[in-house]
C-alpha atoms as a PDB file:
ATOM      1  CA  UNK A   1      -4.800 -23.405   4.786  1.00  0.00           C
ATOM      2  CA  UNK A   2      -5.835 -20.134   3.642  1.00  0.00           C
ATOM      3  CA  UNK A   3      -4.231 -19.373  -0.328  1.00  0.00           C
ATOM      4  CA  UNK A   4      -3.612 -15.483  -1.126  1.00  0.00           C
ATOM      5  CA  UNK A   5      -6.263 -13.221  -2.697  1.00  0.00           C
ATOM      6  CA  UNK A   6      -5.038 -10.467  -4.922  1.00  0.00           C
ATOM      7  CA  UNK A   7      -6.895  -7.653  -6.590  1.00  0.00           C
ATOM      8  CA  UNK A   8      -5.656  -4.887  -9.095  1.00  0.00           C
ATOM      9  CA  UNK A   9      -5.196  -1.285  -8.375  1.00  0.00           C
ATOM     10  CA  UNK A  10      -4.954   0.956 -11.332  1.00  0.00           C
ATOM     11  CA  UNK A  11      -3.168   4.590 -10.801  1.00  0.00           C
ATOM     12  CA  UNK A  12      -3.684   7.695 -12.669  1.00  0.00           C
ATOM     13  CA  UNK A  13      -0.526   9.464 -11.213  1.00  0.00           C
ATOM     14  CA  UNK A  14       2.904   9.792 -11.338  1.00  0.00           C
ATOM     15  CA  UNK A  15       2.999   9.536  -7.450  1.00  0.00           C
ATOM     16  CA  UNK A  16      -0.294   8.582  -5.342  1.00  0.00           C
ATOM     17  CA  UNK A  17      -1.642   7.307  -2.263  1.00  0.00           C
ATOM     18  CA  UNK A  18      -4.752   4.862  -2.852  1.00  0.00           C
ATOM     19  CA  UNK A  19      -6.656   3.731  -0.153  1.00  0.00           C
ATOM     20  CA  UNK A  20      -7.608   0.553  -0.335  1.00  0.00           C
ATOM     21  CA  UNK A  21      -9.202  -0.175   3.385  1.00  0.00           C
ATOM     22  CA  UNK A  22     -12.064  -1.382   1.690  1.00  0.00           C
ATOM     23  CA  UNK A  23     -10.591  -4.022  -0.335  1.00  0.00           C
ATOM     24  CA  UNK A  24      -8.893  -5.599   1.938  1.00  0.00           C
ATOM     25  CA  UNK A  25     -11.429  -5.805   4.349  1.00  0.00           C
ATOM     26  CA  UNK A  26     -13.514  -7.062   1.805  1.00  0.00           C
ATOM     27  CA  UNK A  27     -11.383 -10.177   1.561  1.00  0.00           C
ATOM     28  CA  UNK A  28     -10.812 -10.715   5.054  1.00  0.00           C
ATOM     29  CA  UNK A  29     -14.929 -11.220   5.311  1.00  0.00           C
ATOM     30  CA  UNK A  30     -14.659 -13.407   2.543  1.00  0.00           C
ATOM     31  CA  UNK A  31     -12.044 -15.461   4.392  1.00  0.00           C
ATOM     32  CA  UNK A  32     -14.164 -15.579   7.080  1.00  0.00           C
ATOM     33  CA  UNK A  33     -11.433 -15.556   9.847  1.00  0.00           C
ATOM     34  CA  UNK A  34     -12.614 -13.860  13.115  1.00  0.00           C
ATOM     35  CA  UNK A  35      -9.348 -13.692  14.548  1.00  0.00           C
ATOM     36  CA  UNK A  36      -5.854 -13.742  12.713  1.00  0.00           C
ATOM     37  CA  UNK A  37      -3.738 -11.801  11.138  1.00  0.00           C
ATOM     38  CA  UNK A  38      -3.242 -10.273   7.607  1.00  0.00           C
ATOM     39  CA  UNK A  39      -0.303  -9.369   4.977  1.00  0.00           C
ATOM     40  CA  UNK A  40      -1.180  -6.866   2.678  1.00  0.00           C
ATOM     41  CA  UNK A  41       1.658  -7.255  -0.218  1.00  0.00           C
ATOM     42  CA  UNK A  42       2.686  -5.602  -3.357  1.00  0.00           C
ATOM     43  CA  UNK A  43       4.907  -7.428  -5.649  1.00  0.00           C
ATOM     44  CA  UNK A  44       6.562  -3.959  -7.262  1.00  0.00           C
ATOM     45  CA  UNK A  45       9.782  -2.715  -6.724  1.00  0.00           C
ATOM     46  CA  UNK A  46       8.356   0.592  -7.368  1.00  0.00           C
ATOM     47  CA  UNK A  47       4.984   0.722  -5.284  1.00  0.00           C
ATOM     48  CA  UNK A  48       4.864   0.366  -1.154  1.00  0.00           C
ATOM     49  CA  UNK A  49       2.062  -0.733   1.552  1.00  0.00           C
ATOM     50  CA  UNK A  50       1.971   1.862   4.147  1.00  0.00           C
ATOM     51  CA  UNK A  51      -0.720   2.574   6.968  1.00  0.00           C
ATOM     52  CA  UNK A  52      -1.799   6.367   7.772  1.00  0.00           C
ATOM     53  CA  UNK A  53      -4.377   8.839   8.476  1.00  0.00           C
ATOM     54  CA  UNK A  54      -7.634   8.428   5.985  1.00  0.00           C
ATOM     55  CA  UNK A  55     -10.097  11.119   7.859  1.00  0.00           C
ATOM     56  CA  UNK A  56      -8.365  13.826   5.995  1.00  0.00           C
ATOM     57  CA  UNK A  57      -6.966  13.960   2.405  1.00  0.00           C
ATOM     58  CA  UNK A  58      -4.273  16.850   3.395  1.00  0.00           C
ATOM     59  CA  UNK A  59      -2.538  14.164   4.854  1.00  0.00           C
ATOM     60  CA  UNK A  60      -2.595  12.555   1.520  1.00  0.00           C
ATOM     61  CA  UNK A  61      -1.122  15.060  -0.452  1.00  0.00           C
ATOM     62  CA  UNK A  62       1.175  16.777   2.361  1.00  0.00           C
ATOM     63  CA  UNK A  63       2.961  13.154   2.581  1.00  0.00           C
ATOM     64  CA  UNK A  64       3.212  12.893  -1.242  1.00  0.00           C
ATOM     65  CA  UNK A  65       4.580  16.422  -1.471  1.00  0.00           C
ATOM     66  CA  UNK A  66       7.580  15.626   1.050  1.00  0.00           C
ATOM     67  CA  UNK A  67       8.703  12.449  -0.088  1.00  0.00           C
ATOM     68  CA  UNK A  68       9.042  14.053  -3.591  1.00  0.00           C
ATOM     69  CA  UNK A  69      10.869  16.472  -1.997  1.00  0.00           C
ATOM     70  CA  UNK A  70      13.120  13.747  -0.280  1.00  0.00           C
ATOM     71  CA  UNK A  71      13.675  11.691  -3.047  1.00  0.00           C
ATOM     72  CA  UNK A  72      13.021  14.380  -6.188  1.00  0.00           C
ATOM     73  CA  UNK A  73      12.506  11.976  -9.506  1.00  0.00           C
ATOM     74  CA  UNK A  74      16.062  13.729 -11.310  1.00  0.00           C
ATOM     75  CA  UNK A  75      19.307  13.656  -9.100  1.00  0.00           C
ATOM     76  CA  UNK A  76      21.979  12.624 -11.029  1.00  0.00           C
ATOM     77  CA  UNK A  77      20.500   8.424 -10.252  1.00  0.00           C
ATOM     78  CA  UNK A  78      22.852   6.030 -12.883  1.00  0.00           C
ATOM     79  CA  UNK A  79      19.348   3.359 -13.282  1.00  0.00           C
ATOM     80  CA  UNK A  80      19.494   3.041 -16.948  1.00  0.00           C
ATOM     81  CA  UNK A  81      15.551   3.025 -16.679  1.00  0.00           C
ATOM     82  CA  UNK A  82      15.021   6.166 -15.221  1.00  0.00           C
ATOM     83  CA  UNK A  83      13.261   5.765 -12.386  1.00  0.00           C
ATOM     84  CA  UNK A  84      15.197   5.552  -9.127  1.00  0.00           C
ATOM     85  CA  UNK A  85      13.353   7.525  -7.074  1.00  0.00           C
ATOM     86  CA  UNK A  86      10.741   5.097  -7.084  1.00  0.00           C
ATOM     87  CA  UNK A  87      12.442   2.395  -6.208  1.00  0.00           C
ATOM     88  CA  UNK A  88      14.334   4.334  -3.577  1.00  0.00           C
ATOM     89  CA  UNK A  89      10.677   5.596  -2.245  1.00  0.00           C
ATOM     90  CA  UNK A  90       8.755   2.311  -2.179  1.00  0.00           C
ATOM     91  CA  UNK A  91      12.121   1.042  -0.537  1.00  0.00           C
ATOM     92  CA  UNK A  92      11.691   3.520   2.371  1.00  0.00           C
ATOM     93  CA  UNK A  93       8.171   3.027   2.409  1.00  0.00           C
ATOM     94  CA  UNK A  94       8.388  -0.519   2.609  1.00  0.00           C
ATOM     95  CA  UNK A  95       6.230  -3.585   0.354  1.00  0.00           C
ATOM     96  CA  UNK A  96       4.083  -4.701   2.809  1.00  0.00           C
ATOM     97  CA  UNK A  97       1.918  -4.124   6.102  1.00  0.00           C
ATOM     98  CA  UNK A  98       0.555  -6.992   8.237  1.00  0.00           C
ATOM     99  CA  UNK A  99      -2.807  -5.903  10.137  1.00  0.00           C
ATOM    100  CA  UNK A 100      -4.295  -7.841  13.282  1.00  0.00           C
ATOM    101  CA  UNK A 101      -7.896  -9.093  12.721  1.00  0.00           C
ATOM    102  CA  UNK A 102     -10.555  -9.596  16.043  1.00  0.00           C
ATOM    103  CA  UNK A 103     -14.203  -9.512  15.297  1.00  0.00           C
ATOM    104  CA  UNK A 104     -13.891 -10.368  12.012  1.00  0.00           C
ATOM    105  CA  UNK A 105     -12.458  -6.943  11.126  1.00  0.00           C
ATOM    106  CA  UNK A 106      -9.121  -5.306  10.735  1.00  0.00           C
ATOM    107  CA  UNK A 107      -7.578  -3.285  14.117  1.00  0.00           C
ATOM    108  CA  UNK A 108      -6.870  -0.321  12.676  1.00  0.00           C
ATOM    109  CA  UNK A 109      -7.129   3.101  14.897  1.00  0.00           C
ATOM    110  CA  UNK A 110     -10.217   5.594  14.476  1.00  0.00           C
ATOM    111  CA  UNK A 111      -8.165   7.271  11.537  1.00  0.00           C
ATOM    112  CA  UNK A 112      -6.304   4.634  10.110  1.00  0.00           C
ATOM    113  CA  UNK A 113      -6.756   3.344   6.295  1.00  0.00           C
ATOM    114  CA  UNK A 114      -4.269   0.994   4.455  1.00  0.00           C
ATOM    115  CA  UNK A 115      -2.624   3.401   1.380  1.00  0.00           C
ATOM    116  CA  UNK A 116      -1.460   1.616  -1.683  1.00  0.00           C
ATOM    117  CA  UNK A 117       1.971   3.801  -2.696  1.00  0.00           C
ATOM    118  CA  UNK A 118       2.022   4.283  -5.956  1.00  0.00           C
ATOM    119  CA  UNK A 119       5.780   5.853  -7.130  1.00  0.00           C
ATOM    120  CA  UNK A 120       5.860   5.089 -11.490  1.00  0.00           C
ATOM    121  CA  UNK A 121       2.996   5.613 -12.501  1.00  0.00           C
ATOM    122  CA  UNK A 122       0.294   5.362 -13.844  1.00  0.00           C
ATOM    123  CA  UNK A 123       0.406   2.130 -14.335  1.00  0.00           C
ATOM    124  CA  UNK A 124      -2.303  -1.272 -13.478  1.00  0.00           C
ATOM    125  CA  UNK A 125      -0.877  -2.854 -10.028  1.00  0.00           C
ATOM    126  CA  UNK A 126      -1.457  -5.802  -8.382  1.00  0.00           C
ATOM    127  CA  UNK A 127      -1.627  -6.070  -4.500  1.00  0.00           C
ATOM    128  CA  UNK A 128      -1.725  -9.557  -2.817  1.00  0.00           C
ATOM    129  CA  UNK A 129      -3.663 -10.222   0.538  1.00  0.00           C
ATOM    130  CA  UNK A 130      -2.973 -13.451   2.485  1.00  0.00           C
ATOM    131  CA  UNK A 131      -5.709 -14.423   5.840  1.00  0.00           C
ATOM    132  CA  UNK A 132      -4.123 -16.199   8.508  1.00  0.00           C
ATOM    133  CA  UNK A 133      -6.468 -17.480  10.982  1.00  0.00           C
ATOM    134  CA  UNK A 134      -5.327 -17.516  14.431  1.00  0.00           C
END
């Protein structure tokens, strides 16, 4: 039975995209599964898992732009913290992302990269990877 790996992320933005293909391939050699599956998980109700473009960094900061613009940090929110538009935007974004593995490596298309969301920061994140062989 495989147990989950974690790692930290730490974010020097407000808002950010961090891609971190790398890392979670890294544990998926360590697992040494050739063929399964893998959850990539963050346990904050103000960061998301998403999967997108990583060839070009425009993408990056055109997809940080608009979702501030969707969900702008001051609207009139009632969260006594002050920071609903993070939780609304890692919400939408969603917590996780679950990745086939063949080879040995993740499937993930020519220009795909795994983006830890980061929505409150900066802050030091954790994000949790569990190998399923199979």
């Amino acid at each position: 039975m495989s147990r989950i790996t974690g790692f930290s992320v730490q974010t020097d933005k407000h808002t950010e995209m961090i891609d971190i293909t790398r890392q979670v391939q890294g544990v998926v050699r360590e697992k040494n599964v050739d063929r399964g599956i893998c959850v990539v998980y963050v346990p904050h109700t103000t960061a998301a898992i998403t999967i997108n473009e990583n060839a070009d960094p425009d993408v990056v900061r055109d997809f940080t732009m608009e979702i501030n613009k969707l969900v702008p940090w001051e609207d009139g929110y009632r969260h006594a913290e002050g920071n609903s538009a993070a939780h609304l935007k890692a919400s939408m974004i969603g917590f996780s992302e679950t990745i086939l593995i063949e080879d040995g490596r993740l499937v993930l298309g020519t220009w795909q990269g795994i983006y830890f969301c980061e929505f409150d920061g900066p802050r030091s994140r954790k994000v949790y990877v569990k190998v399923m062989e199979g």
